[in-house]
C-alpha atoms as a PDB file:
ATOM      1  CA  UNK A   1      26.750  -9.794  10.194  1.00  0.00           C
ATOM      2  CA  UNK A   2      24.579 -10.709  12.828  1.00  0.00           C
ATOM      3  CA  UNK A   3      22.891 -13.881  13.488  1.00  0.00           C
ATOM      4  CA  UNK A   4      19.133 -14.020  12.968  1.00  0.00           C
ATOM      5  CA  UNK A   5      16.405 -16.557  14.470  1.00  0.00           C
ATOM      6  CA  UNK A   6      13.531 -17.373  12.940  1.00  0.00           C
ATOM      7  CA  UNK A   7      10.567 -15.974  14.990  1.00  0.00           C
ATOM      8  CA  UNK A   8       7.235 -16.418  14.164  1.00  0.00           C
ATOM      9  CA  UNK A   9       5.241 -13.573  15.825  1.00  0.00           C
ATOM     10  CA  UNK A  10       1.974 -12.292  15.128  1.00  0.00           C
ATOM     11  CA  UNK A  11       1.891  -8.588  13.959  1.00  0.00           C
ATOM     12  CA  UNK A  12      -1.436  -6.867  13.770  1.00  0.00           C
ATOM     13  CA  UNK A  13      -1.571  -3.073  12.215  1.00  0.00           C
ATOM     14  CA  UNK A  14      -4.033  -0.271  12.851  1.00  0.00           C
ATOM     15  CA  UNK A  15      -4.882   2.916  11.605  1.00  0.00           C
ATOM     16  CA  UNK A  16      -3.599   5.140  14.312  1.00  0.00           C
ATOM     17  CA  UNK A  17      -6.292   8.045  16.110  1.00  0.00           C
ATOM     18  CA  UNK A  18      -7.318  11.260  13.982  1.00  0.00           C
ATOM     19  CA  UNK A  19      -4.515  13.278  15.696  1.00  0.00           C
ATOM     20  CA  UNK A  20      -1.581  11.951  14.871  1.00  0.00           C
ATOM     21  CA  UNK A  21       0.318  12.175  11.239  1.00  0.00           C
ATOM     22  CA  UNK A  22       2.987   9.415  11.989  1.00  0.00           C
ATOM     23  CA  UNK A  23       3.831   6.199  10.752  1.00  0.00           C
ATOM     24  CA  UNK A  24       4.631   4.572  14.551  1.00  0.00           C
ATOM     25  CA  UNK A  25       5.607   1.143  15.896  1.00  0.00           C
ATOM     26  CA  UNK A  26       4.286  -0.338  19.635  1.00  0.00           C
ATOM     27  CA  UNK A  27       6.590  -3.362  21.013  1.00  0.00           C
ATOM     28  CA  UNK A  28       4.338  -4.721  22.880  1.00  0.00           C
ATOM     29  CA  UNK A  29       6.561  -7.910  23.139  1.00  0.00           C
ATOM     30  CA  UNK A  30       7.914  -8.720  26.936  1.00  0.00           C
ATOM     31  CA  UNK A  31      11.700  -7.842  25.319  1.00  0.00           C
ATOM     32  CA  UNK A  32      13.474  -5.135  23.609  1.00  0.00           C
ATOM     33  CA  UNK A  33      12.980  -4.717  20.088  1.00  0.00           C
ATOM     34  CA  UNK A  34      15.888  -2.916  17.102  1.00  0.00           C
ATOM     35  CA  UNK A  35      13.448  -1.861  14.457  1.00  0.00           C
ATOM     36  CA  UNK A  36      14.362  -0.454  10.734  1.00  0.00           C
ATOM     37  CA  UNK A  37      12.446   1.345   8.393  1.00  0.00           C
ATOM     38  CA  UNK A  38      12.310   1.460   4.441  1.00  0.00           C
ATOM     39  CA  UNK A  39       9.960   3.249   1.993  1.00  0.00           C
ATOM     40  CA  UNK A  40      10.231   4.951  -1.470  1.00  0.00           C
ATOM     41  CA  UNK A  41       9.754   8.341  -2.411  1.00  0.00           C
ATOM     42  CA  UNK A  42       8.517   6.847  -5.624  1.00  0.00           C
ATOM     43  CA  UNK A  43      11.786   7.976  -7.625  1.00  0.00           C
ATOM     44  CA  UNK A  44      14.308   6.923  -4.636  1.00  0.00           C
ATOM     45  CA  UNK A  45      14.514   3.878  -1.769  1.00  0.00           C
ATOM     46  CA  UNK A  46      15.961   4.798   1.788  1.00  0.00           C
ATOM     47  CA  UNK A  47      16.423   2.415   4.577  1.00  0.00           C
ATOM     48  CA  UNK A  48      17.132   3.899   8.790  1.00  0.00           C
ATOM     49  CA  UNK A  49      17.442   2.215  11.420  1.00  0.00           C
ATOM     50  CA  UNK A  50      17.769   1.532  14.862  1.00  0.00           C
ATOM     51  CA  UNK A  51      15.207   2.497  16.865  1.00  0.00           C
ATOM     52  CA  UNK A  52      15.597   0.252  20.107  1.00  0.00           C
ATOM     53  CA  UNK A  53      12.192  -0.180  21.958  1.00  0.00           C
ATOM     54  CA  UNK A  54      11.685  -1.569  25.665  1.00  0.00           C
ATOM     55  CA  UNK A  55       8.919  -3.461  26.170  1.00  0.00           C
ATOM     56  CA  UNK A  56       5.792  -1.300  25.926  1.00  0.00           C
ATOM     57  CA  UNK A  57       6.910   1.235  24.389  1.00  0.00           C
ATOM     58  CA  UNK A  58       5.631   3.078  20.968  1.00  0.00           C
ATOM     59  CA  UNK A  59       8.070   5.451  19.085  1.00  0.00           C
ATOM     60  CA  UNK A  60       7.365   7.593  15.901  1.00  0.00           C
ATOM     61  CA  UNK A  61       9.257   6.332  13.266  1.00  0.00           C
ATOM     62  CA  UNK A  62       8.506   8.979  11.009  1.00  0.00           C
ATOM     63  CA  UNK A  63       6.603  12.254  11.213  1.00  0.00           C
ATOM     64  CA  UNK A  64       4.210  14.067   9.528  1.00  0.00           C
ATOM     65  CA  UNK A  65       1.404  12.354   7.201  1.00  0.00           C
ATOM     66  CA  UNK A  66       2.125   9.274   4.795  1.00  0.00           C
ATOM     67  CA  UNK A  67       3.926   9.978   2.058  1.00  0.00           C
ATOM     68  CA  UNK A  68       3.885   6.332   0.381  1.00  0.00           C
ATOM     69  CA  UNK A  69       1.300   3.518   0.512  1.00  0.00           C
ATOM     70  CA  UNK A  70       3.754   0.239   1.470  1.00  0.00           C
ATOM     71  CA  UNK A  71       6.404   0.803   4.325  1.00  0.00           C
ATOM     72  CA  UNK A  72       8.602  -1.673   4.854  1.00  0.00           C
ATOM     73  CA  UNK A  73       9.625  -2.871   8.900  1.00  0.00           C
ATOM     74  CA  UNK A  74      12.094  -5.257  10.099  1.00  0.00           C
ATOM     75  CA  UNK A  75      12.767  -6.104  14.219  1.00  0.00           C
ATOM     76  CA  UNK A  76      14.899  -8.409  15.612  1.00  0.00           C
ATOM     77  CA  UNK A  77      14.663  -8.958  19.782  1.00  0.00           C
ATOM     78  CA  UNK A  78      17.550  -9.038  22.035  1.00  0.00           C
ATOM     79  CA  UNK A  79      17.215 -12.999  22.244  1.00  0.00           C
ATOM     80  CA  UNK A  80      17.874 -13.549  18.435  1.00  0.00           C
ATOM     81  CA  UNK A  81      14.479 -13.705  16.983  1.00  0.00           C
ATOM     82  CA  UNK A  82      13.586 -11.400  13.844  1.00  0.00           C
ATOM     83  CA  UNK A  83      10.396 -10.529  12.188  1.00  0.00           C
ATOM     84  CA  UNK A  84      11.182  -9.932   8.479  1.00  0.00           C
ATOM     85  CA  UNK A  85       9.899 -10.624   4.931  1.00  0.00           C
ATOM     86  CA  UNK A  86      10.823 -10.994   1.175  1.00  0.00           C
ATOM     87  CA  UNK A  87      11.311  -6.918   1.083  1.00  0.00           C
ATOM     88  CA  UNK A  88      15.320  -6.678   0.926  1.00  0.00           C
ATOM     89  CA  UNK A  89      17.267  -3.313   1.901  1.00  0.00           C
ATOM     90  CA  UNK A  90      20.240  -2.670   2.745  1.00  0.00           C
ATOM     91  CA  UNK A  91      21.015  -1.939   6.363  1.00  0.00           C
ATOM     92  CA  UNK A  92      24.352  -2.497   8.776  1.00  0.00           C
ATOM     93  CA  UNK A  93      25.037  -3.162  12.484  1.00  0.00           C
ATOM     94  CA  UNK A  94      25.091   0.455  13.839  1.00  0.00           C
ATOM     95  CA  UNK A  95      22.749   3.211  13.400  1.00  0.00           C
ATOM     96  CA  UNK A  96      22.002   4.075   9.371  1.00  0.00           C
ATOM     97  CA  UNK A  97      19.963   6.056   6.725  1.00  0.00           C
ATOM     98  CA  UNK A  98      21.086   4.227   3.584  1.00  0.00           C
ATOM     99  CA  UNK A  99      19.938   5.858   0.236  1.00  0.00           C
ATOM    100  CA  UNK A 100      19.237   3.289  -2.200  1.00  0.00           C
ATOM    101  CA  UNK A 101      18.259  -0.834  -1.414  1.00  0.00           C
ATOM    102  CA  UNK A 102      20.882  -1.741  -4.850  1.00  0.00           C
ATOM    103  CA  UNK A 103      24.070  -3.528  -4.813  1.00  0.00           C
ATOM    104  CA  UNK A 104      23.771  -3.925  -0.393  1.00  0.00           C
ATOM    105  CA  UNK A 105      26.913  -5.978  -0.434  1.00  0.00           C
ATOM    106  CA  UNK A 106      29.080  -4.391  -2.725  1.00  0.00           C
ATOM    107  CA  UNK A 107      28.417  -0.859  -1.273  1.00  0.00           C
ATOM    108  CA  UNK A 108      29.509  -2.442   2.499  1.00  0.00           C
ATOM    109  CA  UNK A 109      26.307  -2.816   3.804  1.00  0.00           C
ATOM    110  CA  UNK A 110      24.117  -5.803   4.683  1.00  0.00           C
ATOM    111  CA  UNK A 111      21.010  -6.899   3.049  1.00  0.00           C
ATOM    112  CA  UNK A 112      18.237  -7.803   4.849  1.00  0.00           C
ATOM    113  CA  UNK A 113      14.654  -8.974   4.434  1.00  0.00           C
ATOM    114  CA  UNK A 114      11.238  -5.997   5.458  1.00  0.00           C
ATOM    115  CA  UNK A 115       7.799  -7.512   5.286  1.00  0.00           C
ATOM    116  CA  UNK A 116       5.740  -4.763   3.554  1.00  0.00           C
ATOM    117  CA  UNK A 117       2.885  -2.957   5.063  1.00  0.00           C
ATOM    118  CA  UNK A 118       0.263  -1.547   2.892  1.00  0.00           C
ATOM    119  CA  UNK A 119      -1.824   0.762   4.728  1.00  0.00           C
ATOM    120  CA  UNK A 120      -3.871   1.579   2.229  1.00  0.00           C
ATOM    121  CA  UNK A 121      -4.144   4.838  -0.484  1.00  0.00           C
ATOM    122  CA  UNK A 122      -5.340   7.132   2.249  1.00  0.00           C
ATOM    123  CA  UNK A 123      -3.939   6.668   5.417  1.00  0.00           C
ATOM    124  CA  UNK A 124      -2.317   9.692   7.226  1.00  0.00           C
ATOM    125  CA  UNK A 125      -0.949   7.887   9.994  1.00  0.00           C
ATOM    126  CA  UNK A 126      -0.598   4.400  10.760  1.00  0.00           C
ATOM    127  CA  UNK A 127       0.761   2.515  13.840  1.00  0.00           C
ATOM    128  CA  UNK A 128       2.211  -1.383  13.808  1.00  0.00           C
ATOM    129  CA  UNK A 129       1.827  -3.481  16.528  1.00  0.00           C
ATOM    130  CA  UNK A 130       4.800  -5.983  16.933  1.00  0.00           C
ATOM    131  CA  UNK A 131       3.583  -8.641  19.607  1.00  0.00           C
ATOM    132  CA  UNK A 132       5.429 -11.803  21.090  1.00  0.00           C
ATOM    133  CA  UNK A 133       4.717 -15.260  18.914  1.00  0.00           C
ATOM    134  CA  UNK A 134       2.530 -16.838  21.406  1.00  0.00           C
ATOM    135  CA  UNK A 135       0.333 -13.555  22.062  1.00  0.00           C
ATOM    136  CA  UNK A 136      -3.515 -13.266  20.758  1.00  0.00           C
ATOM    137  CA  UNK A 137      -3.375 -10.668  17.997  1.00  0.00           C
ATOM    138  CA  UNK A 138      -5.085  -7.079  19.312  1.00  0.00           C
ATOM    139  CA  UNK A 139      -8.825  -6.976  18.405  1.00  0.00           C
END
């Protein structure tokens, strides 16, 4: 399993521009970023992952307009630090799509903690802004 840091960071979220339909994440942190995903269908839970981000760099996570209200995001940096929550999924070391967030362990994967994004009953797109600890929060 690998070894997680506590980071503190300061995330800020925005509703992304009228043209796009994606739920997308920006590292605008001065390392590179391994970001998961989780969200429910509302009948079933699914967790992917890795997206690997250089600094500066936004990638669609998913495409096409929200499906779900909450989302669910964990990163970790190449230095250790994490940015994670009370959410837990089940995830593993290499590249996944794991159907279900039940039982992590005893199905062979890990289980790890998602802060939860809410971004609201309408949105059609939204885009998360992970910034280093020490940065001022986007206005």
């Amino acid at each position: 399993m690998i070894q997680r840091a506590i980071l503190v960071a300061a995330l800020t979220f925005s509703a992304a521009g009228p043209a796009r339909a994606d739920f997308r994440l920006c590292n605008n942190t001065s390392g590179r970023v391994s970001v998961a995903i989780a969200y429910t269908d509302g009948r079933n839970w699914l967790s992917e992952g890795w997206w690997n981000l250089r600094p500066s760099v936004c990638e669609t996570l998913l495409r096409g307009p929200l499906a779900a209200q909450y989302y669910y995001v964990y990163a970790m940096d190449e230095r250790g630090g994490e940015w994670k929550g009370k959410a837990f999924m089940c995830t593993r070391d290499r590249e996944f799509r794991i159907d279900g967030r039940e039982d992590c362990f005893a199905r062979g994967f890990d289980r790890t903690g998602f802060f939860e994004i809410d971004t609201g009953r309408d949105a059609k797109s939204w885009t998360v802004q992970l910034t280093d600890p020490n940065a001022t929060p986007a206005q």
